[in-house]
PDB file of N, CA and C in Angstrom:
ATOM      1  N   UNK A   1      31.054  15.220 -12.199  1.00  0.00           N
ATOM      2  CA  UNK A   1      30.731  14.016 -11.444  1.00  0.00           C
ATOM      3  C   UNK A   1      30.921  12.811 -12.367  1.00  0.00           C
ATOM      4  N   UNK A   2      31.646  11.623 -12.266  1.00  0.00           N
ATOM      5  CA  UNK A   2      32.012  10.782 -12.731  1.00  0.00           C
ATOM      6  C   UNK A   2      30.595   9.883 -12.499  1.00  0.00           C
ATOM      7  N   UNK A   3      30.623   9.056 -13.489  1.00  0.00           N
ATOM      8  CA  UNK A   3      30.020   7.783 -13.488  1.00  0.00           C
ATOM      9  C   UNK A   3      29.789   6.547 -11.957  1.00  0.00           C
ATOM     10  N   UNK A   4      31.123   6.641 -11.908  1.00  0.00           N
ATOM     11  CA  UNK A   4      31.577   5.694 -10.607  1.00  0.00           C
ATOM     12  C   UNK A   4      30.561   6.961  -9.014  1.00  0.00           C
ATOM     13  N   UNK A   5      30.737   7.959  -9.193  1.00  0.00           N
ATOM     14  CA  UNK A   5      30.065   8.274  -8.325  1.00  0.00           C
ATOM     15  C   UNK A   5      28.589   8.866  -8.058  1.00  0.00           C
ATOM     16  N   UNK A   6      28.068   9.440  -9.328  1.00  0.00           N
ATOM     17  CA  UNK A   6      26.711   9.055  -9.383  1.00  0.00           C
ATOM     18  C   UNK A   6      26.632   7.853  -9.100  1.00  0.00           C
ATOM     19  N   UNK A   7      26.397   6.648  -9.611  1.00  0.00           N
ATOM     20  CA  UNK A   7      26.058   5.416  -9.202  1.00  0.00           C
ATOM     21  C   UNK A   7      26.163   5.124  -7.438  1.00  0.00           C
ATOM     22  N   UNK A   8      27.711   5.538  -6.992  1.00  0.00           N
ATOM     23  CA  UNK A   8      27.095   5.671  -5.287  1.00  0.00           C
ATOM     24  C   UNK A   8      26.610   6.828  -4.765  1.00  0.00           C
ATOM     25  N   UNK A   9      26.130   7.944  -5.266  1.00  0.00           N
ATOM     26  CA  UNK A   9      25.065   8.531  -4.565  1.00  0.00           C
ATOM     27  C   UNK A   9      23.704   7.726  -5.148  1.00  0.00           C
ATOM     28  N   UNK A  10      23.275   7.224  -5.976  1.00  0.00           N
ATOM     29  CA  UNK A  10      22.415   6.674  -5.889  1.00  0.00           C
ATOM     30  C   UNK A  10      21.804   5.605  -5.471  1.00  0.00           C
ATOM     31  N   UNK A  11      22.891   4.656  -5.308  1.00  0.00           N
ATOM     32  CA  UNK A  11      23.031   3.714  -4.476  1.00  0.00           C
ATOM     33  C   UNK A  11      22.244   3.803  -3.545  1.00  0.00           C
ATOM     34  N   UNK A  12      23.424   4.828  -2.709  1.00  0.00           N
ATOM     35  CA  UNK A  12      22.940   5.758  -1.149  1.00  0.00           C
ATOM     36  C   UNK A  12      21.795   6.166  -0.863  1.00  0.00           C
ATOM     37  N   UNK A  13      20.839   7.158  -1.731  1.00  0.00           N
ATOM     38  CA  UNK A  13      19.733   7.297  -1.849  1.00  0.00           C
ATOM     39  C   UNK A  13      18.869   5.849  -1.592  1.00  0.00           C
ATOM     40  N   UNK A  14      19.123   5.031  -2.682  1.00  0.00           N
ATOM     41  CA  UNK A  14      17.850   3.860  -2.815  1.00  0.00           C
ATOM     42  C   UNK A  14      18.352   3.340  -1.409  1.00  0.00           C
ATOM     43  N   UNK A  15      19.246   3.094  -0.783  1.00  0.00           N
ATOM     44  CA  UNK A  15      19.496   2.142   0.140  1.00  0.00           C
ATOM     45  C   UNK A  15      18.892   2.660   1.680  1.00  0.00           C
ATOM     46  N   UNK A  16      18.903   4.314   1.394  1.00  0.00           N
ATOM     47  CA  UNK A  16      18.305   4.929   2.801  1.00  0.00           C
ATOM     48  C   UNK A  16      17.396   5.405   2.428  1.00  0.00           C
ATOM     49  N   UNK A  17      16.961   6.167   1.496  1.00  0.00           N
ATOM     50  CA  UNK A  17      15.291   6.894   1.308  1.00  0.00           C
ATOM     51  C   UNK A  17      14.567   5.988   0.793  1.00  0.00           C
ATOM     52  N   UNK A  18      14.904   4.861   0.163  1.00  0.00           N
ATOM     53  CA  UNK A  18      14.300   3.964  -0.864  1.00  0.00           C
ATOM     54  C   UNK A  18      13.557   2.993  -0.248  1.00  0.00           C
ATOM     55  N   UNK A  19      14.172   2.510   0.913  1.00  0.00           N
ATOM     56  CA  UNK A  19      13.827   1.657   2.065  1.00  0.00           C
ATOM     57  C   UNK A  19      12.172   2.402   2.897  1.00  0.00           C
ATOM     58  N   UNK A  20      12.976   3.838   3.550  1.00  0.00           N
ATOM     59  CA  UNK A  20      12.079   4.444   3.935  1.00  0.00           C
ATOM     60  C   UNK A  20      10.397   4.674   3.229  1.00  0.00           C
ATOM     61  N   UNK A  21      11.091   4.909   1.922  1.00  0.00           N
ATOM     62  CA  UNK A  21       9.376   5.295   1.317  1.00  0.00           C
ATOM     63  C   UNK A  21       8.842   3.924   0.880  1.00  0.00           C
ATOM     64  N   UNK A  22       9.722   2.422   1.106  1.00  0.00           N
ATOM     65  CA  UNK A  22       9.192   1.658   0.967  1.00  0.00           C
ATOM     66  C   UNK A  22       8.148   1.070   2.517  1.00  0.00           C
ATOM     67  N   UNK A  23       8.708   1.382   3.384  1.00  0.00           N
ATOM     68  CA  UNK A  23       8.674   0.925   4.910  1.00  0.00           C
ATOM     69  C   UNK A  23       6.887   1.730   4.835  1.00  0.00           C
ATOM     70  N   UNK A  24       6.967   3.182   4.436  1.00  0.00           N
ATOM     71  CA  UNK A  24       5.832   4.288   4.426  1.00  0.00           C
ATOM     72  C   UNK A  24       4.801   3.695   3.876  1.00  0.00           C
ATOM     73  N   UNK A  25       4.809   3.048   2.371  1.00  0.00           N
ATOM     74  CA  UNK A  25       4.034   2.658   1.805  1.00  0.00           C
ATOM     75  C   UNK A  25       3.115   1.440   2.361  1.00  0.00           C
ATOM     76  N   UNK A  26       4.179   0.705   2.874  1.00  0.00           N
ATOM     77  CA  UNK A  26       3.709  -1.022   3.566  1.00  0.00           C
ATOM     78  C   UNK A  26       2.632  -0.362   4.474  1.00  0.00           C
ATOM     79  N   UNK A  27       3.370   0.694   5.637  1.00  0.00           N
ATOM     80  CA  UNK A  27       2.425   0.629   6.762  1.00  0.00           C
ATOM     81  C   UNK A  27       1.229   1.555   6.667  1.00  0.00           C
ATOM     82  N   UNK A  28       1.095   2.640   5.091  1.00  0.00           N
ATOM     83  CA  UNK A  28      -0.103   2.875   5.005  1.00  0.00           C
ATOM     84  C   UNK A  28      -1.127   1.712   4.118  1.00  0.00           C
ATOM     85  N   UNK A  29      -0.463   0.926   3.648  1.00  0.00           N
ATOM     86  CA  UNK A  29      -1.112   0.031   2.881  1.00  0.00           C
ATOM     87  C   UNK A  29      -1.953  -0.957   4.206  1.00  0.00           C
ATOM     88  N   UNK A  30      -1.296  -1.487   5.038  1.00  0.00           N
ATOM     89  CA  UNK A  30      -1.644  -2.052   6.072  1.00  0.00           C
ATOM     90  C   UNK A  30      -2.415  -1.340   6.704  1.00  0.00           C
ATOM     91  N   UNK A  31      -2.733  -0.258   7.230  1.00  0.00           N
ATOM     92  CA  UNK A  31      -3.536   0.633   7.673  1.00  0.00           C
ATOM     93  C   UNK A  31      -5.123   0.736   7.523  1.00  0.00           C
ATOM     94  N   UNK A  32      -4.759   0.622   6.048  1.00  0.00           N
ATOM     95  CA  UNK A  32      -5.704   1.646   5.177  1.00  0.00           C
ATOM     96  C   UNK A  32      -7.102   0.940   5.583  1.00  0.00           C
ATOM     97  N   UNK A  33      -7.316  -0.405   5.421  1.00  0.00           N
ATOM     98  CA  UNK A  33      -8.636  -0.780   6.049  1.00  0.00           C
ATOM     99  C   UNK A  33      -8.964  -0.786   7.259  1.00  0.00           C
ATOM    100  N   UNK A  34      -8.498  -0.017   8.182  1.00  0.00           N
ATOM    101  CA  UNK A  34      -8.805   0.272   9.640  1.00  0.00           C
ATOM    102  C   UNK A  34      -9.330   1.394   9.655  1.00  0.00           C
ATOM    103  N   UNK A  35      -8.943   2.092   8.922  1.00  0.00           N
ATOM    104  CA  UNK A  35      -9.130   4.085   8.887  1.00  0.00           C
ATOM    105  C   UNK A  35     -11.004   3.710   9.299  1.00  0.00           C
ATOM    106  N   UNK A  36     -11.129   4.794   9.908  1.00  0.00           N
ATOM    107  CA  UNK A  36     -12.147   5.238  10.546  1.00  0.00           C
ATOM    108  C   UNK A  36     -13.457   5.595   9.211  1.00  0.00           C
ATOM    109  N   UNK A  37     -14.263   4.886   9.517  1.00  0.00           N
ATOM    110  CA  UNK A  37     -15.488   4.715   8.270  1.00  0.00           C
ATOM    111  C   UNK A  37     -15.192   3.748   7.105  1.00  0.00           C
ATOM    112  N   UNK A  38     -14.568   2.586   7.475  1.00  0.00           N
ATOM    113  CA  UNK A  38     -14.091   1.694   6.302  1.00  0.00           C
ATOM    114  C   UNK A  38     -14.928   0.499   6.692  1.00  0.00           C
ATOM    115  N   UNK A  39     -15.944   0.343   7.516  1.00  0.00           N
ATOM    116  CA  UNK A  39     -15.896  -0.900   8.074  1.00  0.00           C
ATOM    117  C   UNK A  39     -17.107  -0.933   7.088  1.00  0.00           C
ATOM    118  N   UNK A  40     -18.132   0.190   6.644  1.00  0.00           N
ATOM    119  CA  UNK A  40     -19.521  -0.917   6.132  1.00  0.00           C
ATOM    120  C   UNK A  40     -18.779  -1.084   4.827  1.00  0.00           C
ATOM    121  N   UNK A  41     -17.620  -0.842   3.942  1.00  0.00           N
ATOM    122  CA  UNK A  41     -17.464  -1.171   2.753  1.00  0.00           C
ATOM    123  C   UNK A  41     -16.279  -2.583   2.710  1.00  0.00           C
ATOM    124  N   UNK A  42     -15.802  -2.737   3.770  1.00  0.00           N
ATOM    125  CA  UNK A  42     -15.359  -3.873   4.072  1.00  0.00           C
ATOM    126  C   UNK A  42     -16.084  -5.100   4.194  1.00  0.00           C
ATOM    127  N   UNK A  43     -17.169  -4.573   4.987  1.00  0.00           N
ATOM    128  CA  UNK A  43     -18.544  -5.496   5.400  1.00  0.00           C
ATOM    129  C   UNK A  43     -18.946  -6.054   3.850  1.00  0.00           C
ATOM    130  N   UNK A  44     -19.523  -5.094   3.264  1.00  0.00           N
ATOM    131  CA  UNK A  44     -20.198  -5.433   1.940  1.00  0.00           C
ATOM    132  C   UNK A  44     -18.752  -5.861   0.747  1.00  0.00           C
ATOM    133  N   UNK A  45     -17.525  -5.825   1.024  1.00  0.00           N
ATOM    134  CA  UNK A  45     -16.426  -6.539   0.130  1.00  0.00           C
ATOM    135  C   UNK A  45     -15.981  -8.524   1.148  1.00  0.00           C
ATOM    136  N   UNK A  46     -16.668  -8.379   1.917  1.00  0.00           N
ATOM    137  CA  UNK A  46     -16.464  -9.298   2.925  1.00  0.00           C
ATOM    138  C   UNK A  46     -17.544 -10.326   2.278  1.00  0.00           C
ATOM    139  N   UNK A  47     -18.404 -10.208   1.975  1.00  0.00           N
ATOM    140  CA  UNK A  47     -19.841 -10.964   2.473  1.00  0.00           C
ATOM    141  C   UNK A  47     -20.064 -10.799   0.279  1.00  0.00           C
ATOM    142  N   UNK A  48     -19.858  -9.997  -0.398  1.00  0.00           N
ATOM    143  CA  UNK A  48     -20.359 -10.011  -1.781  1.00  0.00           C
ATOM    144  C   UNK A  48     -20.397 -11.273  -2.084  1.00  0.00           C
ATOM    145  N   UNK A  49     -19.417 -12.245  -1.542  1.00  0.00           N
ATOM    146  CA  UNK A  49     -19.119 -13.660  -2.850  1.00  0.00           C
ATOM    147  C   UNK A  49     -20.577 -14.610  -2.134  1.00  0.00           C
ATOM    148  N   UNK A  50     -21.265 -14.193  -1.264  1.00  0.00           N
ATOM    149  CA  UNK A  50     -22.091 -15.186  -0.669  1.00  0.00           C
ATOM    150  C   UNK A  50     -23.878 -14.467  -1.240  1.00  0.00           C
ATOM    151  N   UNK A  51     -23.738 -13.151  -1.840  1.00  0.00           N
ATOM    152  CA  UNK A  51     -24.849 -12.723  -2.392  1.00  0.00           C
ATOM    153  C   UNK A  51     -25.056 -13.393  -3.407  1.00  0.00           C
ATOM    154  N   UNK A  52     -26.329 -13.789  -4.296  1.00  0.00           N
ATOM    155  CA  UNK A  52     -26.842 -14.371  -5.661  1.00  0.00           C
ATOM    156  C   UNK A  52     -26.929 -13.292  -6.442  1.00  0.00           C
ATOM    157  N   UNK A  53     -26.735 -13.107  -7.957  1.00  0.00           N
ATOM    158  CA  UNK A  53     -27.033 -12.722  -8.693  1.00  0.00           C
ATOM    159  C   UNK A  53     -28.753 -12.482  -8.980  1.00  0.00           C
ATOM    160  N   UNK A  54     -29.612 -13.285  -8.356  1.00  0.00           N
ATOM    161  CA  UNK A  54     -30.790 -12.236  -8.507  1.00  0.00           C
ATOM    162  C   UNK A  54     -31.204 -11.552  -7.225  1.00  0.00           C
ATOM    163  N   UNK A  55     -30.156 -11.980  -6.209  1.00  0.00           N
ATOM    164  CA  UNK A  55     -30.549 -11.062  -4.746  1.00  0.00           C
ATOM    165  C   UNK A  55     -30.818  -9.538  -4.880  1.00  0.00           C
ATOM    166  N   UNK A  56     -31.345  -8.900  -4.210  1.00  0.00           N
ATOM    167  CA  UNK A  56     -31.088  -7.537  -4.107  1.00  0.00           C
ATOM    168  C   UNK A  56     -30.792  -6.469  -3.579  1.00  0.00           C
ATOM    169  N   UNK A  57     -30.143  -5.788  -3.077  1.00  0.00           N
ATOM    170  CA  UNK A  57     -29.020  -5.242  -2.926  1.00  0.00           C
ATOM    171  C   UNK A  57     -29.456  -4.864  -1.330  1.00  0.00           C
TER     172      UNK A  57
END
């Protein structure tokens, strides 16, 4: 296998699987705070910057 054509199978790869596992990643990333039991740690990452340092918990 020459040089010149590794480089377009890899190409090929990044341009069709590369996309894909990028596309995968976005829409579990986007997801991920919906998933089912995320909401009281959202709640408490939502609301922390308005707690005081001698409040309690």
């Amino acid at each position: 296998m020459s040089d010149h054509s590794t480089y377009e199978a890899l190409r090929h790869l990044a341009d069709s699987y590369g996309l894909a596992a990028m596309l995968i990643v976005f829409l579990v990333l986007v997801a991920w705070p919906f998933r089912p039991g995320a909401r009281s740690r959202n709640d408490n990452a939502a609301n922390m910057i308005f707690k005081d340092e001698n409040d309690g918990e």
